[in-house]
C-alpha atoms as a PDB file:
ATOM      1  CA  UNK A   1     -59.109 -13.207  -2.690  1.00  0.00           C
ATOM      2  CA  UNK A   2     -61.077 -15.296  -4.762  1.00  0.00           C
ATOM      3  CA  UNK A   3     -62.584 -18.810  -3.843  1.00  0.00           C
ATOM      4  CA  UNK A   4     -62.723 -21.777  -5.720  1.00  0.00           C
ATOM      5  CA  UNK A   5     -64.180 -25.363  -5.481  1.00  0.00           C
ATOM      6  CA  UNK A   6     -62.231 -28.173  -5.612  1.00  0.00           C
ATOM      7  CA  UNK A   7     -62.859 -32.097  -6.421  1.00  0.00           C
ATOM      8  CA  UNK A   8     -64.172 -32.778  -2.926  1.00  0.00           C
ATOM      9  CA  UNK A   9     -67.014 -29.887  -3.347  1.00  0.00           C
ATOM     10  CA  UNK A  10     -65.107 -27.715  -0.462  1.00  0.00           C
ATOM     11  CA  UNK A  11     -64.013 -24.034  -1.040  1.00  0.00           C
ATOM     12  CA  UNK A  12     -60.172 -23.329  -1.036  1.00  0.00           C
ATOM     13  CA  UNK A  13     -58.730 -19.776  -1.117  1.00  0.00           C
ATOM     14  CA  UNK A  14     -56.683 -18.474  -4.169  1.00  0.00           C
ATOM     15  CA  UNK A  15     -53.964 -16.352  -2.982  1.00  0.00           C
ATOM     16  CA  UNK A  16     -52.532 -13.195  -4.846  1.00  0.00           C
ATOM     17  CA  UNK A  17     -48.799 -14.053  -6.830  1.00  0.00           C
ATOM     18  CA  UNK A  18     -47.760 -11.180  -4.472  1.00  0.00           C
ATOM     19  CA  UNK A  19     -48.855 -13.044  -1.434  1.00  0.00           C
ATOM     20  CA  UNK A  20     -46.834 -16.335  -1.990  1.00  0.00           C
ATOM     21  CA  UNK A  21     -43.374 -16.891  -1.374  1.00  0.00           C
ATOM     22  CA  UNK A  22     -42.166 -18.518  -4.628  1.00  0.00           C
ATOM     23  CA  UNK A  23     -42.480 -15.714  -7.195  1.00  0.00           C
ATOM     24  CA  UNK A  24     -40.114 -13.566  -4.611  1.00  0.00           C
ATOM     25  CA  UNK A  25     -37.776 -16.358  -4.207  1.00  0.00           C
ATOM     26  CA  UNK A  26     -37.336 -16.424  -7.603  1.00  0.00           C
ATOM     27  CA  UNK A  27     -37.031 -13.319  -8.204  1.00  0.00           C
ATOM     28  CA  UNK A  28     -34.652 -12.411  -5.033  1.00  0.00           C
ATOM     29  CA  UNK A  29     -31.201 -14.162  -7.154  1.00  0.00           C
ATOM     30  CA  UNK A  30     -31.617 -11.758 -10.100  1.00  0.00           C
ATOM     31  CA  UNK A  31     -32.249  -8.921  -7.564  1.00  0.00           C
ATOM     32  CA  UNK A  32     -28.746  -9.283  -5.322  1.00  0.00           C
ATOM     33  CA  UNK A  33     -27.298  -9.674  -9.103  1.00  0.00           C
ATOM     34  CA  UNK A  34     -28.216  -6.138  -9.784  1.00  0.00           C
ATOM     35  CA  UNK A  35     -27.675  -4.827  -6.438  1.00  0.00           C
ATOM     36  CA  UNK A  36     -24.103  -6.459  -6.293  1.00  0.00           C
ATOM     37  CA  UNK A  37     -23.274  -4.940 -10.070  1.00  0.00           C
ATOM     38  CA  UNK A  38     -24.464  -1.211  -8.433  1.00  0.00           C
ATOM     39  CA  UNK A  39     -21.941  -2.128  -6.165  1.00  0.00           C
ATOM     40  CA  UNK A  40     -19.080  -3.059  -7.959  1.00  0.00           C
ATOM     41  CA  UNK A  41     -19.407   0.061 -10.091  1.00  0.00           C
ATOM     42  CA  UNK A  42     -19.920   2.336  -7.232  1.00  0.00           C
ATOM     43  CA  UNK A  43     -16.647   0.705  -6.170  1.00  0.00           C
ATOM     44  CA  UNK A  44     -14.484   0.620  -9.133  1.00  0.00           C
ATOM     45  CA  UNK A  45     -15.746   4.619 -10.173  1.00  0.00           C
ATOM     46  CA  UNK A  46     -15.088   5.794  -6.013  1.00  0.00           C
ATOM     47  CA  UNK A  47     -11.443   4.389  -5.865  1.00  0.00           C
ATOM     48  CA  UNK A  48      -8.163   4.608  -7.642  1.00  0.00           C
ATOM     49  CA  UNK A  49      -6.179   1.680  -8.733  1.00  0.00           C
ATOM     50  CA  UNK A  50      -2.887   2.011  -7.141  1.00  0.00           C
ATOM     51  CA  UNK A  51      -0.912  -0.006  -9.206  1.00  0.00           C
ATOM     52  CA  UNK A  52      -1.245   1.583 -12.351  1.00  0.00           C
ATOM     53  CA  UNK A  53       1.136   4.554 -12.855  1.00  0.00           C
ATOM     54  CA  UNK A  54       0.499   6.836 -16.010  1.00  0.00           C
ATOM     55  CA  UNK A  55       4.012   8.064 -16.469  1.00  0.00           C
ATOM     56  CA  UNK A  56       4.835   4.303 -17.161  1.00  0.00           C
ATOM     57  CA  UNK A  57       7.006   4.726 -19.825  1.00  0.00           C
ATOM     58  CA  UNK A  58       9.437   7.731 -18.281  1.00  0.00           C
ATOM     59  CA  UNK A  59       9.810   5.411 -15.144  1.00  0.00           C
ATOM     60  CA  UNK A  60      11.034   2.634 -17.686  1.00  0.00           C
ATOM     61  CA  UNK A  61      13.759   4.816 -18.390  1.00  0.00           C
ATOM     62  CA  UNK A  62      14.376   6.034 -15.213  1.00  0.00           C
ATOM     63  CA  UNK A  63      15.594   2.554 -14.010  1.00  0.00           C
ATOM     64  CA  UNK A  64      18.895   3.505 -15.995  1.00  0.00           C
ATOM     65  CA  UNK A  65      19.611   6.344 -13.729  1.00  0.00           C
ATOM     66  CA  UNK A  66      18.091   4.104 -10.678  1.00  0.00           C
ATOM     67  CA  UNK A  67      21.040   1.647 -11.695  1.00  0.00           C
ATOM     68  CA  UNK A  68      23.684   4.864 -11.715  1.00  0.00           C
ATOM     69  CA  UNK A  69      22.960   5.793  -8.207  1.00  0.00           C
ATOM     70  CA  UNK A  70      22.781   2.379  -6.535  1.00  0.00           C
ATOM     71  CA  UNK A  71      26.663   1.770  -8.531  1.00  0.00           C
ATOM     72  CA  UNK A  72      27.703   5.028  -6.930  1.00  0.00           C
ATOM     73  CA  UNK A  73      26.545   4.018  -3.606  1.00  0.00           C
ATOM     74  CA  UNK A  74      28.433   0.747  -4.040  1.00  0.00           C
ATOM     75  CA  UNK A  75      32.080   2.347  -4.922  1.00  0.00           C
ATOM     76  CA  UNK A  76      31.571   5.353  -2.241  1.00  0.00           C
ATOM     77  CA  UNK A  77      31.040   2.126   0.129  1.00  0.00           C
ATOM     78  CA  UNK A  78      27.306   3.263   1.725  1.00  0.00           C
ATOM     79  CA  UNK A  79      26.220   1.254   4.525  1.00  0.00           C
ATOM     80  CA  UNK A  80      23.063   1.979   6.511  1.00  0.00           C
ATOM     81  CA  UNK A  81      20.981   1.066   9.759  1.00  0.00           C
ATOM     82  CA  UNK A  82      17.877   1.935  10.230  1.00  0.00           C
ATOM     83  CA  UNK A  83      16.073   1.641  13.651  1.00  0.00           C
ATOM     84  CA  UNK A  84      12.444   3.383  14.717  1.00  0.00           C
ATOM     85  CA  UNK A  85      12.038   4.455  17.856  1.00  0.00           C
ATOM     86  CA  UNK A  86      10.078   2.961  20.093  1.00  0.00           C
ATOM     87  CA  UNK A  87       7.389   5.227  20.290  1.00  0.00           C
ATOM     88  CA  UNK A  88       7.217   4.850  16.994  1.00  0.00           C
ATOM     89  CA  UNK A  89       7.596   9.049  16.353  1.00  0.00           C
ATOM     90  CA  UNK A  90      11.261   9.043  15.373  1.00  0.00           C
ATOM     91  CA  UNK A  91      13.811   7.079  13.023  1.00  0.00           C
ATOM     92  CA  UNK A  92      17.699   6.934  13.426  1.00  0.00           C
ATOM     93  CA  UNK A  93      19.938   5.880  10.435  1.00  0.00           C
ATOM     94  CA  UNK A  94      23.752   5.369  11.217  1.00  0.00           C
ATOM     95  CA  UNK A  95      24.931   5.677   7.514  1.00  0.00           C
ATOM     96  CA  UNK A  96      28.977   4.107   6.579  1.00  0.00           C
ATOM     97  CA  UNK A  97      30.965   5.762   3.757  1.00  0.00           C
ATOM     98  CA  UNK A  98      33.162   7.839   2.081  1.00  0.00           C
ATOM     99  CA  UNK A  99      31.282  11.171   3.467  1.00  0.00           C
ATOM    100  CA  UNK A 100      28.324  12.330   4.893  1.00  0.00           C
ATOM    101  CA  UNK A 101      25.699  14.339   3.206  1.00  0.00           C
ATOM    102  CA  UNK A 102      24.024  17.244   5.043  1.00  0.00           C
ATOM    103  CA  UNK A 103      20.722  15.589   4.928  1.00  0.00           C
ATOM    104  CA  UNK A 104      19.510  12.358   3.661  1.00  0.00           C
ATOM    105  CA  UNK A 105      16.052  11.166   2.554  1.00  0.00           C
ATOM    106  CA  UNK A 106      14.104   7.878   3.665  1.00  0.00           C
ATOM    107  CA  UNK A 107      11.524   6.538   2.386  1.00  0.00           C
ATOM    108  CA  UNK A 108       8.847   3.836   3.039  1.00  0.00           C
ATOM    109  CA  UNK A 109       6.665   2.606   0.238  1.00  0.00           C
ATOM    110  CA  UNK A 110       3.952   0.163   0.095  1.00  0.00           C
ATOM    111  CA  UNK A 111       4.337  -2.499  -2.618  1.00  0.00           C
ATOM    112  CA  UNK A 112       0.670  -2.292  -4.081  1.00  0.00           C
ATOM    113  CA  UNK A 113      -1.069   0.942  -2.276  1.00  0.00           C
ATOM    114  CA  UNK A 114       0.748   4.120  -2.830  1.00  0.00           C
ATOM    115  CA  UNK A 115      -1.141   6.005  -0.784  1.00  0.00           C
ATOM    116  CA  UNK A 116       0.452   4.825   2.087  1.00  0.00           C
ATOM    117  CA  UNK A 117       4.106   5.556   1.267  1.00  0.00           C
ATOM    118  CA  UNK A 118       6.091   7.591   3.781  1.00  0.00           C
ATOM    119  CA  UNK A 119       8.974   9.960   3.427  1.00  0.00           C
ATOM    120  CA  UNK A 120      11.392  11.899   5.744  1.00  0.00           C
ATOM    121  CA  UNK A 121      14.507  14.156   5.443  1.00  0.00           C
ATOM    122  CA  UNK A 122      16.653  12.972   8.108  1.00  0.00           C
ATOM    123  CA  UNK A 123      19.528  15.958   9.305  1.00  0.00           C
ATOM    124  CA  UNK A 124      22.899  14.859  10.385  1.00  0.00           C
ATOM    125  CA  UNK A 125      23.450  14.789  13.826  1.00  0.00           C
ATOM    126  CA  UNK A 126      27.390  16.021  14.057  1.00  0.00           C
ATOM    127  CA  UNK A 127      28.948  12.695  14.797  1.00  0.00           C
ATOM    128  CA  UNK A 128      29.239   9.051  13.953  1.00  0.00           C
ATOM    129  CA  UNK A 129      27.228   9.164  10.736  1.00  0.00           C
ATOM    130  CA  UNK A 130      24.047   9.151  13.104  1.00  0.00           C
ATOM    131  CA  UNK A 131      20.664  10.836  11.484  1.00  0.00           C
ATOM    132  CA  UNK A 132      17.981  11.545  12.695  1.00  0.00           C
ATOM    133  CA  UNK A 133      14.404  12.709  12.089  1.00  0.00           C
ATOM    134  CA  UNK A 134      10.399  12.707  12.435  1.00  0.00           C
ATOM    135  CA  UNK A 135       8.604   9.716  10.672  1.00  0.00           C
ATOM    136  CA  UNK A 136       4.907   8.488  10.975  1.00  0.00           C
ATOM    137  CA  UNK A 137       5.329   5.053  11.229  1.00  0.00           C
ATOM    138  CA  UNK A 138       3.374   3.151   8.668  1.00  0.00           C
ATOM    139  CA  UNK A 139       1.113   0.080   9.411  1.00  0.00           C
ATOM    140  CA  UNK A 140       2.568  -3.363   9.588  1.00  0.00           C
ATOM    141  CA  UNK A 141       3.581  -5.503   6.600  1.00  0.00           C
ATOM    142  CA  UNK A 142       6.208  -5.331   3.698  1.00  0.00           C
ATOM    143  CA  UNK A 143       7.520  -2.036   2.838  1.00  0.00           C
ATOM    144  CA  UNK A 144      10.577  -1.306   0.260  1.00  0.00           C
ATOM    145  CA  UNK A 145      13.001   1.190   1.627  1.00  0.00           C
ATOM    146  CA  UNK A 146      14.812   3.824  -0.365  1.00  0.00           C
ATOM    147  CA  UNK A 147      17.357   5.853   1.576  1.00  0.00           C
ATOM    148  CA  UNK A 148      19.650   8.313  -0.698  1.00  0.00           C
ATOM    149  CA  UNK A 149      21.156  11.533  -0.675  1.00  0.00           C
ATOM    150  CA  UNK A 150      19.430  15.050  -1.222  1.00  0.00           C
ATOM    151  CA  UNK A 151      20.978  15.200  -4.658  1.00  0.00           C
ATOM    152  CA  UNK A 152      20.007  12.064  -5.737  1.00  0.00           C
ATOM    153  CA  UNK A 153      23.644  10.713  -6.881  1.00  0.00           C
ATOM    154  CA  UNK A 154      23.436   7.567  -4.820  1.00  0.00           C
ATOM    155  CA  UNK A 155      21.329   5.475  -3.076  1.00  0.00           C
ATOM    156  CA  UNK A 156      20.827   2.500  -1.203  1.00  0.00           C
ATOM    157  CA  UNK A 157      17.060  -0.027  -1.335  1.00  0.00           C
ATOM    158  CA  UNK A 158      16.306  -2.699   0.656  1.00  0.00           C
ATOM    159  CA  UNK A 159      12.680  -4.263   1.948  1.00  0.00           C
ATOM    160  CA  UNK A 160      11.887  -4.167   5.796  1.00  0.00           C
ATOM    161  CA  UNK A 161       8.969  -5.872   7.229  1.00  0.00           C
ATOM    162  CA  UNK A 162       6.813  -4.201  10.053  1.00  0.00           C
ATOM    163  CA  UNK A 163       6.798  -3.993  12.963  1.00  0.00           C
ATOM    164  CA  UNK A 164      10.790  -4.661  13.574  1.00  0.00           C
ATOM    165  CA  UNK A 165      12.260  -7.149  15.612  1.00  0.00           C
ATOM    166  CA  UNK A 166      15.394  -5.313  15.046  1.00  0.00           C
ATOM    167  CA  UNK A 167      17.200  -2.940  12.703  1.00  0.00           C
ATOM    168  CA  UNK A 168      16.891  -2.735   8.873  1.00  0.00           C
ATOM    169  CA  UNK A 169      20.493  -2.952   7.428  1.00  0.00           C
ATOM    170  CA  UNK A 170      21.121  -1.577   3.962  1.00  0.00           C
ATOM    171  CA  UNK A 171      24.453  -2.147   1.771  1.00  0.00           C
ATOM    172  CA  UNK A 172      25.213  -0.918  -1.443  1.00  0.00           C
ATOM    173  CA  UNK A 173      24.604  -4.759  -4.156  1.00  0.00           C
END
């Protein structure tokens, strides 16, 4: 600390830069700049971007045979309910149509975060086009539902929001 005399003849004290609050408030914008960067490209190198699908170009085409199954599901006159249980454990499908597979798959996928999608092989249960099977119910929100046949021939898609008020129902466009 050094002293100096000022135009009255009295001594004043000359602080240190370090030991005054300007240079740091300055200098404390730039410094959240840098942290927040360090951030972003922690952020952006730690996590995957959902929405971005490397096979883009073979799921262009597949849209063809996506059109073939939901036609087939129209003239074989598919229907479908879908209800969760109410512990949330189980799903029941009553399915309407020309016949009944063994098995059918359902799935739930998330519009944006693929990570979350669900799918389930549901087994007939004998009678009334009733099947049945475990699912892990996914959190609420939107959710696109596929529900087809274990060869793939048909299908039927619609979009369910979560939680239910009621049943999902699904018809062949």
């Amino acid at each position: 600390m050094t002293h100096t005399r000022g135009s009255t003849g009295r001594s004043t004290a000359v602080r240190p830069w370090y030991r005054e609050p300007w240079p740091w408030l300055i200098m404390s914008g730039p410094a959240l700049v840098v942290i927040a960067g360090c951030y972003t490209l922690w952020l952006a190198v730690t996590t995957s971007d959902g929405l971005v699908a490397d096979d883009y170009y073979k799921r262009g085409l597949a849209i063809n045979q996506t059109l073939t199954r939901e036609r087939a599901a129209a003239e074989a006159h598919y229907a479908a309910r879908v209800m969760l249980a109410a512990d949330g454990g189980r799903v029941r499908v009553l399915l309407s149509g020309n016949s009944m597979p063994a098995a059918i798959t359902l799935r739930l996928m998330h519009p944006t975060r693929a990570g979350l999608d669900r799918s389930t092989t549901l087994e007939y249960a004998g009678s009334g086009g009733i099947y049945e099977g475990a699912l892990d119910v996914p959190a609420a929100g939107r959710w696109h539902v596929s529900l087809e046949d274990g060869q793939g021939t048909w299908r039927l898609t619609g979009e369910w929001t979560l939680p239910a008020a009621g049943p999902l129902g699904l018809a062949a466009r």
